[in-house]
Structure formats: structure tokens, C-alpha cells
C-alpha atoms as a PDB file:
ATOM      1  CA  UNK A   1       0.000   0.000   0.000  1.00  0.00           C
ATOM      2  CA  UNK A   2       1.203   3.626  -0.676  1.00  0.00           C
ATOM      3  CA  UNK A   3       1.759   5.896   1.868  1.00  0.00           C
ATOM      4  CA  UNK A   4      -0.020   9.028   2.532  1.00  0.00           C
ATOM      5  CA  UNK A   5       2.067  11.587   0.412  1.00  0.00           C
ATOM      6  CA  UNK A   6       3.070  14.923   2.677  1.00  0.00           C
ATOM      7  CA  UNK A   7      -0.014  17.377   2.650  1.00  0.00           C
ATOM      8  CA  UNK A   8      -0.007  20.851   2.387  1.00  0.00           C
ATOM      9  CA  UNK A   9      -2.891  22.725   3.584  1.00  0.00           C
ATOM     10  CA  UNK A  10      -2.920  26.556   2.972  1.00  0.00           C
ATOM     11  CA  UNK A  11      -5.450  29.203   4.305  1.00  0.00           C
ATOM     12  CA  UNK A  12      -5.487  32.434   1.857  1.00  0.00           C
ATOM     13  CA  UNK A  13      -7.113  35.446   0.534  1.00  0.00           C
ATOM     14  CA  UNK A  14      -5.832  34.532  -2.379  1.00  0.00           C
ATOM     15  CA  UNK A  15      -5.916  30.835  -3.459  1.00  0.00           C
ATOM     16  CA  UNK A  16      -5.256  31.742  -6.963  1.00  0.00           C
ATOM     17  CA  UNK A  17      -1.938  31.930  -5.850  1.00  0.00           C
ATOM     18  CA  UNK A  18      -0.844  28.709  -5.107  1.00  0.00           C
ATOM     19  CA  UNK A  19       0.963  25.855  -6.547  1.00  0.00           C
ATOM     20  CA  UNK A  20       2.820  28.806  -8.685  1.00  0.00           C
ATOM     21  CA  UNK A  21       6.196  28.490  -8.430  1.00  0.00           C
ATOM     22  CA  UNK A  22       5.492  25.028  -6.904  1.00  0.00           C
ATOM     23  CA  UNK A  23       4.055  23.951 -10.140  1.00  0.00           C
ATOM     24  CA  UNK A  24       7.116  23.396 -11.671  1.00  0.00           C
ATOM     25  CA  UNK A  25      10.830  22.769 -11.306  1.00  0.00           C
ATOM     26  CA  UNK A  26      11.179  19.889  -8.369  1.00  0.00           C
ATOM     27  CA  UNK A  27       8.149  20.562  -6.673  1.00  0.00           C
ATOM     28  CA  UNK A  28       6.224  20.486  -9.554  1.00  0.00           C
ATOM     29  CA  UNK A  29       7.435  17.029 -10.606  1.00  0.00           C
ATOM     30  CA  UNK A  30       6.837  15.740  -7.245  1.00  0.00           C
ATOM     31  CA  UNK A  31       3.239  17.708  -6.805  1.00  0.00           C
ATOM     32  CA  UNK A  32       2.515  15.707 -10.180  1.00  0.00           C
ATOM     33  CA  UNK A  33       3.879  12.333  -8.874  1.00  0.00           C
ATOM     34  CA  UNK A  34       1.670  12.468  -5.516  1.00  0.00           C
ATOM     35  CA  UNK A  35       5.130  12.861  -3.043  1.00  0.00           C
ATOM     36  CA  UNK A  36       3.269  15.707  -1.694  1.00  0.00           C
ATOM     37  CA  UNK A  37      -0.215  17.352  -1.839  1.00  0.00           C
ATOM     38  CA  UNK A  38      -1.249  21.169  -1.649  1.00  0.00           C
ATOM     39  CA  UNK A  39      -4.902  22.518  -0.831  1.00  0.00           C
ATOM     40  CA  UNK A  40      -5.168  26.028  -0.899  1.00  0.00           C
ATOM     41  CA  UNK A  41      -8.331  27.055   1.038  1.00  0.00           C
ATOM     42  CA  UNK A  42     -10.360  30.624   0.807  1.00  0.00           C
ATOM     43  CA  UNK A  43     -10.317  32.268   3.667  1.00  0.00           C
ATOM     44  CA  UNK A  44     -13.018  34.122   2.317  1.00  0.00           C
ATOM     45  CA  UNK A  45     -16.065  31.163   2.114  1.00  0.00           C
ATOM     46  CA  UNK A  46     -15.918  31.183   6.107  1.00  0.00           C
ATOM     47  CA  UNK A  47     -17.511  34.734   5.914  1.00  0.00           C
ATOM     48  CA  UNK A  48     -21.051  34.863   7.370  1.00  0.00           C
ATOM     49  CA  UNK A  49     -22.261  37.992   5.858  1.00  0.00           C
ATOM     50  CA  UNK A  50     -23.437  38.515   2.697  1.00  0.00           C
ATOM     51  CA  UNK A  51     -20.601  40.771   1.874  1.00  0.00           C
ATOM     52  CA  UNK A  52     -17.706  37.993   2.534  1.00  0.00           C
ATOM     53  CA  UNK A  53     -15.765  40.654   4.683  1.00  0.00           C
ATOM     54  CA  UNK A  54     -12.650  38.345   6.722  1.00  0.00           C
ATOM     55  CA  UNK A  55     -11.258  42.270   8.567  1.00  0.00           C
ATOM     56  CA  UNK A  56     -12.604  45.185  10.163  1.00  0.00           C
ATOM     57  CA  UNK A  57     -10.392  48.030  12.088  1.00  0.00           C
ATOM     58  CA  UNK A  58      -8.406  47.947  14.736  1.00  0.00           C
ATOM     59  CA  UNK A  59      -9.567  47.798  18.324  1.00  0.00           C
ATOM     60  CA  UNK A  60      -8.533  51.073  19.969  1.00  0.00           C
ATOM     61  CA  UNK A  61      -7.598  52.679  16.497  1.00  0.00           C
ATOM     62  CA  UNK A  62      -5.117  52.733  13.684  1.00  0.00           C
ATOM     63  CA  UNK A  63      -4.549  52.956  10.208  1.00  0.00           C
ATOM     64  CA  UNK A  64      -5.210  49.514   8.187  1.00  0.00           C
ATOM     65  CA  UNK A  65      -7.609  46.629   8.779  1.00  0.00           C
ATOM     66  CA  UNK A  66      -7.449  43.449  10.859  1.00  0.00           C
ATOM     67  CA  UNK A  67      -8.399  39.380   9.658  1.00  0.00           C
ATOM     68  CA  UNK A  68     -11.498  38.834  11.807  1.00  0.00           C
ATOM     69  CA  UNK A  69     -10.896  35.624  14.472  1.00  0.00           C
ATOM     70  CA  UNK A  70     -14.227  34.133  14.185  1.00  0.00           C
ATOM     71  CA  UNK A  71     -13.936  33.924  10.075  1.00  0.00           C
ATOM     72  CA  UNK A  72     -10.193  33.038  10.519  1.00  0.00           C
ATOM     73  CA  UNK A  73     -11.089  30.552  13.480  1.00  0.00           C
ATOM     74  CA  UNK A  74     -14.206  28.542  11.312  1.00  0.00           C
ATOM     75  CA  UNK A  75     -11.332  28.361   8.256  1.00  0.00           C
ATOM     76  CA  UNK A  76      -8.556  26.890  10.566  1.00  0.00           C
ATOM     77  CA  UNK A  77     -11.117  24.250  12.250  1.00  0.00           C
ATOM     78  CA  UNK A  78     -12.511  23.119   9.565  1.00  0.00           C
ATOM     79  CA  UNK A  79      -9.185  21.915   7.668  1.00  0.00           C
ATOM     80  CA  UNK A  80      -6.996  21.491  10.973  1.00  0.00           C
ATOM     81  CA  UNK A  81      -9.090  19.452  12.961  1.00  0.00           C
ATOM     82  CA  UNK A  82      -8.284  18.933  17.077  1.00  0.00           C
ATOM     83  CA  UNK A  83      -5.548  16.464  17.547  1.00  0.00           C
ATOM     84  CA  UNK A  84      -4.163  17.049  14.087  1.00  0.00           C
ATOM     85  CA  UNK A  85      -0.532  15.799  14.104  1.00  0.00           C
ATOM     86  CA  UNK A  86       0.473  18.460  11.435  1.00  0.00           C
ATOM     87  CA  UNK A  87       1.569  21.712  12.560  1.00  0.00           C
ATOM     88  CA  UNK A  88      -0.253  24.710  12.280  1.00  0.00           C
ATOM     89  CA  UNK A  89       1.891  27.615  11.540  1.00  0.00           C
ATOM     90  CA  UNK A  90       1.176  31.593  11.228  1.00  0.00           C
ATOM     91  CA  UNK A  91       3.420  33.198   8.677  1.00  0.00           C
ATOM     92  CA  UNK A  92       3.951  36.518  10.380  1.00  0.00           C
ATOM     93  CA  UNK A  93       6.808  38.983  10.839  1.00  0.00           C
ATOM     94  CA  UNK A  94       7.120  38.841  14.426  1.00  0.00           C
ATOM     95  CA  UNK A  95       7.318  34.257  14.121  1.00  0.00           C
ATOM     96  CA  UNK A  96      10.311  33.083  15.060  1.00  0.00           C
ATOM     97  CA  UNK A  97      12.873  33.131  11.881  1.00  0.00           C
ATOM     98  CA  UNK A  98      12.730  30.179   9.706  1.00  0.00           C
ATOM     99  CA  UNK A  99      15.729  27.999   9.715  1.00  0.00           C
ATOM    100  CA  UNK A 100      16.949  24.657   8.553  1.00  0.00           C
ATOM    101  CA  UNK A 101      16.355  22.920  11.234  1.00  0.00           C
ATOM    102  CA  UNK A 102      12.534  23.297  11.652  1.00  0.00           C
ATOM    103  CA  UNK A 103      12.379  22.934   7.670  1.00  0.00           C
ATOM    104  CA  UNK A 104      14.084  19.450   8.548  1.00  0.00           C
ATOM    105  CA  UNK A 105      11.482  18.930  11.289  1.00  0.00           C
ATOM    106  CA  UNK A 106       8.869  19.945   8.757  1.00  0.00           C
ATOM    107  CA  UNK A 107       9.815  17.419   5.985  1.00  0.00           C
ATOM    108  CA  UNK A 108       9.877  14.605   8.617  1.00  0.00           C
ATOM    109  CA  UNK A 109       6.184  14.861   9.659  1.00  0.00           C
ATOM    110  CA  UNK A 110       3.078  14.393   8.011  1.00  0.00           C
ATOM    111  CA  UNK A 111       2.636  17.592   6.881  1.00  0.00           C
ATOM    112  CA  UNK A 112       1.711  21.272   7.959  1.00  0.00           C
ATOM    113  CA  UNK A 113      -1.123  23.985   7.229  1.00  0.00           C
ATOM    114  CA  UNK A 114      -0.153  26.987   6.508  1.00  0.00           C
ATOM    115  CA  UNK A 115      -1.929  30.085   7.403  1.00  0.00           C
ATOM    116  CA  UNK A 116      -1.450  33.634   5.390  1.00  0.00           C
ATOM    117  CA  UNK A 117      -1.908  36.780   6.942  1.00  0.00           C
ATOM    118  CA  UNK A 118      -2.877  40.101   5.226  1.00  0.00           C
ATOM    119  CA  UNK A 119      -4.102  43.372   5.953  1.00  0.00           C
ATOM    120  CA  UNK A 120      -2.171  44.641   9.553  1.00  0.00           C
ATOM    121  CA  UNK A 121      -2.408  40.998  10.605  1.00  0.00           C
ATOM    122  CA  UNK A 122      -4.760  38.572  12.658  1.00  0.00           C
ATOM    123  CA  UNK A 123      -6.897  39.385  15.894  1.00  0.00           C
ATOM    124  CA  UNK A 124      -4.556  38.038  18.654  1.00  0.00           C
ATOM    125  CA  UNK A 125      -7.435  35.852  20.666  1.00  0.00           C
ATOM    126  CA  UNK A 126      -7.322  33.405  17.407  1.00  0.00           C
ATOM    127  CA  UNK A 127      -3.462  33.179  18.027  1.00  0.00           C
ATOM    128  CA  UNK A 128      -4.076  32.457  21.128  1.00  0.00           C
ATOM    129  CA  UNK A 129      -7.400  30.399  21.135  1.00  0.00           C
ATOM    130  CA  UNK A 130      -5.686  27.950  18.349  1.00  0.00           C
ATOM    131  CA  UNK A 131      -2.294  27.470  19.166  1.00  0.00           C
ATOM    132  CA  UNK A 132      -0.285  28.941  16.219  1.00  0.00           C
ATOM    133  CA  UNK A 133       2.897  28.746  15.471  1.00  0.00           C
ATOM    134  CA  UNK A 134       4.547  31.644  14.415  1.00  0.00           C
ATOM    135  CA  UNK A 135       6.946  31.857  11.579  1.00  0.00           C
ATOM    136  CA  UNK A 136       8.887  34.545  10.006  1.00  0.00           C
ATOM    137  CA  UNK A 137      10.778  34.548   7.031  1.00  0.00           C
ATOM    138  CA  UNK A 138      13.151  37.347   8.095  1.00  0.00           C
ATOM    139  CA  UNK A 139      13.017  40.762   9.277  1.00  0.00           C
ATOM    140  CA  UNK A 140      11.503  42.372   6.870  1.00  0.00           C
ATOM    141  CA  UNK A 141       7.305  43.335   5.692  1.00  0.00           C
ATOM    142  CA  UNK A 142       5.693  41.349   2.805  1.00  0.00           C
ATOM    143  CA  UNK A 143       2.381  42.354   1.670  1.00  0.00           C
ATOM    144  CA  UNK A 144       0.712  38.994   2.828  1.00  0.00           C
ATOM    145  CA  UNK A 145       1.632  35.726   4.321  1.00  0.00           C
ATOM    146  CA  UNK A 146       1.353  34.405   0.587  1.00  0.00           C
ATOM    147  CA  UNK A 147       5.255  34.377  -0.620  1.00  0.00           C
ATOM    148  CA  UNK A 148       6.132  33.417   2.704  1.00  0.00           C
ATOM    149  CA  UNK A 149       3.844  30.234   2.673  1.00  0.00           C
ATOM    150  CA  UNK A 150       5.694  29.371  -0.826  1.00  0.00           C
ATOM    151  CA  UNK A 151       8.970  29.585   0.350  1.00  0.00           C
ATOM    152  CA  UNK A 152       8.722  27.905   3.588  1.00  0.00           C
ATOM    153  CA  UNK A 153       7.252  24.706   1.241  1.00  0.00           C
ATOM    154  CA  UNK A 154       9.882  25.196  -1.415  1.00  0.00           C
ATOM    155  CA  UNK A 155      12.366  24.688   1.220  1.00  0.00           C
ATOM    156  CA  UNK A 156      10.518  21.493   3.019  1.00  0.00           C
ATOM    157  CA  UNK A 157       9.356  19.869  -0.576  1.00  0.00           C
ATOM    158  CA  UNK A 158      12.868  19.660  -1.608  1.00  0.00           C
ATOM    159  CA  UNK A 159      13.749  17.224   1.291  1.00  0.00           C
ATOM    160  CA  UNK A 160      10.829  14.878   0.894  1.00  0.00           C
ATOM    161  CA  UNK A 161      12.890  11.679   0.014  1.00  0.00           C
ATOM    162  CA  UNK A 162      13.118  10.985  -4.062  1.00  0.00           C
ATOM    163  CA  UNK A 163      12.571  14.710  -4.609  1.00  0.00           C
ATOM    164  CA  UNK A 164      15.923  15.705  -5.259  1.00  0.00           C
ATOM    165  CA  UNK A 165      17.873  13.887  -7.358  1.00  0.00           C
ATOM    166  CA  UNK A 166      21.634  13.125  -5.257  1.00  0.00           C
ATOM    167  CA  UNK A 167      20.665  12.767  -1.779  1.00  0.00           C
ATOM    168  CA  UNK A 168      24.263  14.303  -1.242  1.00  0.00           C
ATOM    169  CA  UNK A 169      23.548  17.656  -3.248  1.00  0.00           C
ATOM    170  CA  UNK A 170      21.160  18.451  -0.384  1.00  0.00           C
ATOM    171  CA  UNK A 171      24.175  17.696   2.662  1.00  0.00           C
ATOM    172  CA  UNK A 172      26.753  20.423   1.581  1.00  0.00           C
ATOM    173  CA  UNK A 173      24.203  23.099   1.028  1.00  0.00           C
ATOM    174  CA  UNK A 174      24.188  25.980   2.942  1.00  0.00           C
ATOM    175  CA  UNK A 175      22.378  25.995   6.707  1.00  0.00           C
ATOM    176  CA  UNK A 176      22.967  22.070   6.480  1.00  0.00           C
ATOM    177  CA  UNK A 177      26.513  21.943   8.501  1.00  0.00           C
ATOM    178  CA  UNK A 178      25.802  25.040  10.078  1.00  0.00           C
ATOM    179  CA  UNK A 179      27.954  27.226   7.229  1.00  0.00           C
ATOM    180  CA  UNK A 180      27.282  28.944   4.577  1.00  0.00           C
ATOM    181  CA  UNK A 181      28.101  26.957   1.326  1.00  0.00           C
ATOM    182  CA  UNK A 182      31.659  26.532   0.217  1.00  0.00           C
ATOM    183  CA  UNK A 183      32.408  29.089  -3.455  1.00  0.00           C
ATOM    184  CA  UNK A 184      31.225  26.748  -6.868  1.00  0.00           C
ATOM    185  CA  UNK A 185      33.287  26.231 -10.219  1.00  0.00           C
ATOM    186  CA  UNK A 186      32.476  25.075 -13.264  1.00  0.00           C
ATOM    187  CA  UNK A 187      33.490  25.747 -16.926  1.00  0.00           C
ATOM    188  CA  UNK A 188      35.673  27.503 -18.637  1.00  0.00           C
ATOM    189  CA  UNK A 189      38.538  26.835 -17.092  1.00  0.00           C
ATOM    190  CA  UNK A 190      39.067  30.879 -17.705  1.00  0.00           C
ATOM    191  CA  UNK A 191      36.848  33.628 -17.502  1.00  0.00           C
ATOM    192  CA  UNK A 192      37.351  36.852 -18.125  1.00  0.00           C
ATOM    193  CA  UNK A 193      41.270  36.470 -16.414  1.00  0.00           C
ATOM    194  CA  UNK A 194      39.790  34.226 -13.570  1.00  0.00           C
ATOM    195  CA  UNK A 195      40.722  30.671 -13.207  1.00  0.00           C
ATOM    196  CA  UNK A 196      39.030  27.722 -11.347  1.00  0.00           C
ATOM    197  CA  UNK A 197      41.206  27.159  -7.959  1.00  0.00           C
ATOM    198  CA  UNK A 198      44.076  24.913  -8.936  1.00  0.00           C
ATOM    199  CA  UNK A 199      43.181  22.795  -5.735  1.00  0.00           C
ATOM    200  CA  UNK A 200      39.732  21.995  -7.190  1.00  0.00           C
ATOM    201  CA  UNK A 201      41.796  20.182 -10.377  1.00  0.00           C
ATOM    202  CA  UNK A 202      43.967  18.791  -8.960  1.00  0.00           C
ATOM    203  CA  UNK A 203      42.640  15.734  -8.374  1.00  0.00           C
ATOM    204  CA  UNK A 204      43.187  15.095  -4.929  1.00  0.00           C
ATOM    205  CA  UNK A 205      39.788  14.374  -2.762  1.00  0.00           C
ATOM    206  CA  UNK A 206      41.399  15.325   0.490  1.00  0.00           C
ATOM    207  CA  UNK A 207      42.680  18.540  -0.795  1.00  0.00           C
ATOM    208  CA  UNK A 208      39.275  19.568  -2.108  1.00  0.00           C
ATOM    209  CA  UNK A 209      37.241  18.438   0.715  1.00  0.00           C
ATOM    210  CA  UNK A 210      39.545  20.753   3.222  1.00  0.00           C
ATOM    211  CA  UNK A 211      39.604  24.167   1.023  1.00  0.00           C
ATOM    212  CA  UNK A 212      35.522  23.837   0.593  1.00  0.00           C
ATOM    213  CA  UNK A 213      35.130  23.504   4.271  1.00  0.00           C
ATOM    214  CA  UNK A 214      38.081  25.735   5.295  1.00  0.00           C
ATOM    215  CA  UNK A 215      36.060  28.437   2.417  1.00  0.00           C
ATOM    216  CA  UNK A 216      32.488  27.896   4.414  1.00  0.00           C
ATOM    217  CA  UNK A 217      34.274  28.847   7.274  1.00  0.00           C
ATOM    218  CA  UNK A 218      35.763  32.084   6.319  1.00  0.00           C
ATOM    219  CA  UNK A 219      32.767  32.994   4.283  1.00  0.00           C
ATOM    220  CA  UNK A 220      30.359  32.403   7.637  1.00  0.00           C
ATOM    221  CA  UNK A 221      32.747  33.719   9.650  1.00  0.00           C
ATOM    222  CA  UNK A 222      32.756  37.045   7.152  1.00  0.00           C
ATOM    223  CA  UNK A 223      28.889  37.433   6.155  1.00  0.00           C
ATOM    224  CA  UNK A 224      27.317  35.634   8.981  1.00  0.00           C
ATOM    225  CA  UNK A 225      29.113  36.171  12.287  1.00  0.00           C
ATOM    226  CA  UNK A 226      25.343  34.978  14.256  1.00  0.00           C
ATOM    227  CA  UNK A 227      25.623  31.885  12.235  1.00  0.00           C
ATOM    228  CA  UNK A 228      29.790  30.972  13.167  1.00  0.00           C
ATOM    229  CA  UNK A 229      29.153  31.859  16.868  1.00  0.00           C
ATOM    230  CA  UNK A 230      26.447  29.175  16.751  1.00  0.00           C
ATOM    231  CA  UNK A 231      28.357  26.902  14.718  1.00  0.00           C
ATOM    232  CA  UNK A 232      31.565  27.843  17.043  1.00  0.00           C
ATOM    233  CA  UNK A 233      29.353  27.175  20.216  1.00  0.00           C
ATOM    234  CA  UNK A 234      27.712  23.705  18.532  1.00  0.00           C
ATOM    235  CA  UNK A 235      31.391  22.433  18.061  1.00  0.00           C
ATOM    236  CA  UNK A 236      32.289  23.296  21.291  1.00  0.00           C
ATOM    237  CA  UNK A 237      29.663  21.959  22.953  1.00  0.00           C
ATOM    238  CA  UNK A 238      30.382  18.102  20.285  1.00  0.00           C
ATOM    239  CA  UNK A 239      34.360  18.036  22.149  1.00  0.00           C
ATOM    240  CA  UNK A 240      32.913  17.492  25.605  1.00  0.00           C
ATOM    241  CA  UNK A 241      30.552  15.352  24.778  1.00  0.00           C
END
């Protein structure tokens, strides 16, 4: 018997936009295969009045409009249902950031629904009241929860197993050791007065393995500092053990 692929359940203004990038590429092929599923669900067919309105303003004033919790609350329950195994996450600028790890977590479970936010975001007693988990993509504003919900799957779909093609490509990426990915050659030897290191022609496995990990070093250590005092600290923390 088959197993139940990975399921994607996403709650949106805008269904429309969803697989989109997910229709093609890797994701595509394995949306068409059945190694994962994706529902996008209105938000908007929860609405009880006859004008389908999901916000209204802010409680004690301020520009913009907030997503109702009783229309967001009858969309969650009626996809997530109590006891669900999958998690239910809250793309939101204030989550906590996105990072390998939980996108490892992620692709080991059954699956997750996704909930977009819009407007100035959702009426904090649904947060609450539900359980969501929050999720940010970085510190930065998007105009909905939309691109963020795309990512975060782009990232998990790729580790579903027989969705990527070498099961090593996806070990020396970046985020995966805890660096940032080693520099990547390929030809011409020469371009435009630059060669390919001589160590990565050379030949010699050892020699090659040690300048693309002494590289991710230098280039965490250089662009990410948060990420090599984590990495630092995780090493640290492997010797006594």
C-alpha cells in the first residue's frame, strides 16, 4: 500500500496563488507524482455575511484593517481538525525566523497547514485560542503571508525523500553543517582572467574536501558572524561530549 504523500494545507485570501512556483521545477514534478499534496483554502467562504468581509479596524484605532478571528477561526477548524498531528503555523513577521532545522522537522512529519496573513495581521485571541505557530521569514514586511507560505514549502518539498535527485547535493548546502556553502566552479577553465582554484583540479579528494570547508568557514565567519558563533558554540559543545 502507498503511503499518505506529505499534505499541504494553505489558508489564503488569495488561493489563486498557489501551486505557482510550486508547479514546476522539483516541486512540480513531485506535486505531479503524488510525493506531496497542496490545498489552498479561501479564507473568504468562512464569511457569514453577505458581503464575505474576513477584517474590520483595529480595536482602539489605527490605520489599516485586521483578519477577523471568528472567520479566521471557522477556516482553521474546519481543515486542521483537534488532535491534528500536522503543525499549524502563522506566517507573520514577528514568528520566530525560519531555519533549517525546523524545515528538517517539517519534511519529517506528516505535513503542515499553513496560514497567510494580510491586511495589519490577525486578531490576537485566534493566536491564542488555536495554538499557532509563528513563523517569520526574516526581518523584513511582505504584503501577505502568501510568498512566505511558498517559500517555507519550497524549502521542506525539496527534502521529501526521491525529490531531489543526489541525496548528497542536499548535505553540503548551505544551513545544512551550520555554514554557509563553500564558493562553486564550473566551466571555462578561464573567464574573463579568472581561473578555477588549482586545488579543485587537482585531483586530490582530500585537498578539495579541506579548502571547501576551510572556504564555508571564512565565508560564515565574514557574512554571517550569528551563524559561526552558533556553529563555534555547537562544536564546542560536540568536544565534551
Amino acid at each position: 500500500m502507498m503511503a499518505d504523500p506529505w499534505k499541504a494545507t494553505v489558508l489564503t485570501l488569495f488561493p489563486e496563488m498557489f501551486p505557482g512556483p510550486l508547479g514546476i521545477s522539483l516541486a512540480g514534478r513531485a506535486l505531479e507524482a503524488g510525493t506531496w499534496a497542496l490545498d489552498a483554502v479561501d479564507i473568504r467562504s468562512f464569511a457569514t455575511d453577505r458581503h464575505r468581509s474576513v477584517d474590520d479596524t483595529p480595536s482602539g484605532g489605527g490605520p489599516g484593517m485586521v483578519m477577523r478571528a471568528d472567520v479566521v477561526a471557522a477556516a482553521i477548524d474546519a481543515v486542521h481538525g483537534t488532535g491534528s498531528a500536522k503543525p499549524l503555523i502563522y506566517l507573520s513577521p514577528r514568528g520566530k525566523p525560519l531555519d533549517q532545522e525546523r524545515v528538517r522537522e517539517l519534511a519529517a512529519g506528516p505535513g503542515v497547514t499553513l496560514l497567510c496573513g494580510r491586511f495589519e495581521g490577525l486578531d490576537e485571541r485566534v493566536i491564542e485560542a488555536r495554538g499557532l505557530e509563528e513563523v517569520s521569514l526574516g526581518d523584513f514586511v511582505l504584503s501577505g503571508g502568501e510568498p512566505a507560505a511558498l517559500a517555507l514549502l519550497d524549502a521542506v518539498v525539496r527534502l521529501l525523500p526521491g525529490v531531489m535527485g543526489k541525496e548528497a547535493s542536499g548535505e553540503e548546502e548551505s544551513f545544512e553543517s551550520g555554514l554557509l556553502e563553500y564558493p562553486q566552479y564550473t566551466r571555462p577553465q578561464l573567464f574573463e582572467g579568472r581561473e578555477i582554484p588549482a586545488v579543485l583540479t587537482s585531483g586530490d579528494h582530500a585537498k578539495v574536501k579541506a579548502w571547501r570547508r576551510a572556504m564555508a568557514e571564512a565565508l560564515t565567519k565574514e557574512r554571517r558572524p550569528d551563524l559561526w558563533e552558533k556553529f563555534l558554540a555547537s562544536r564546542s559543545k560536540d568536544s565534551r561530549q
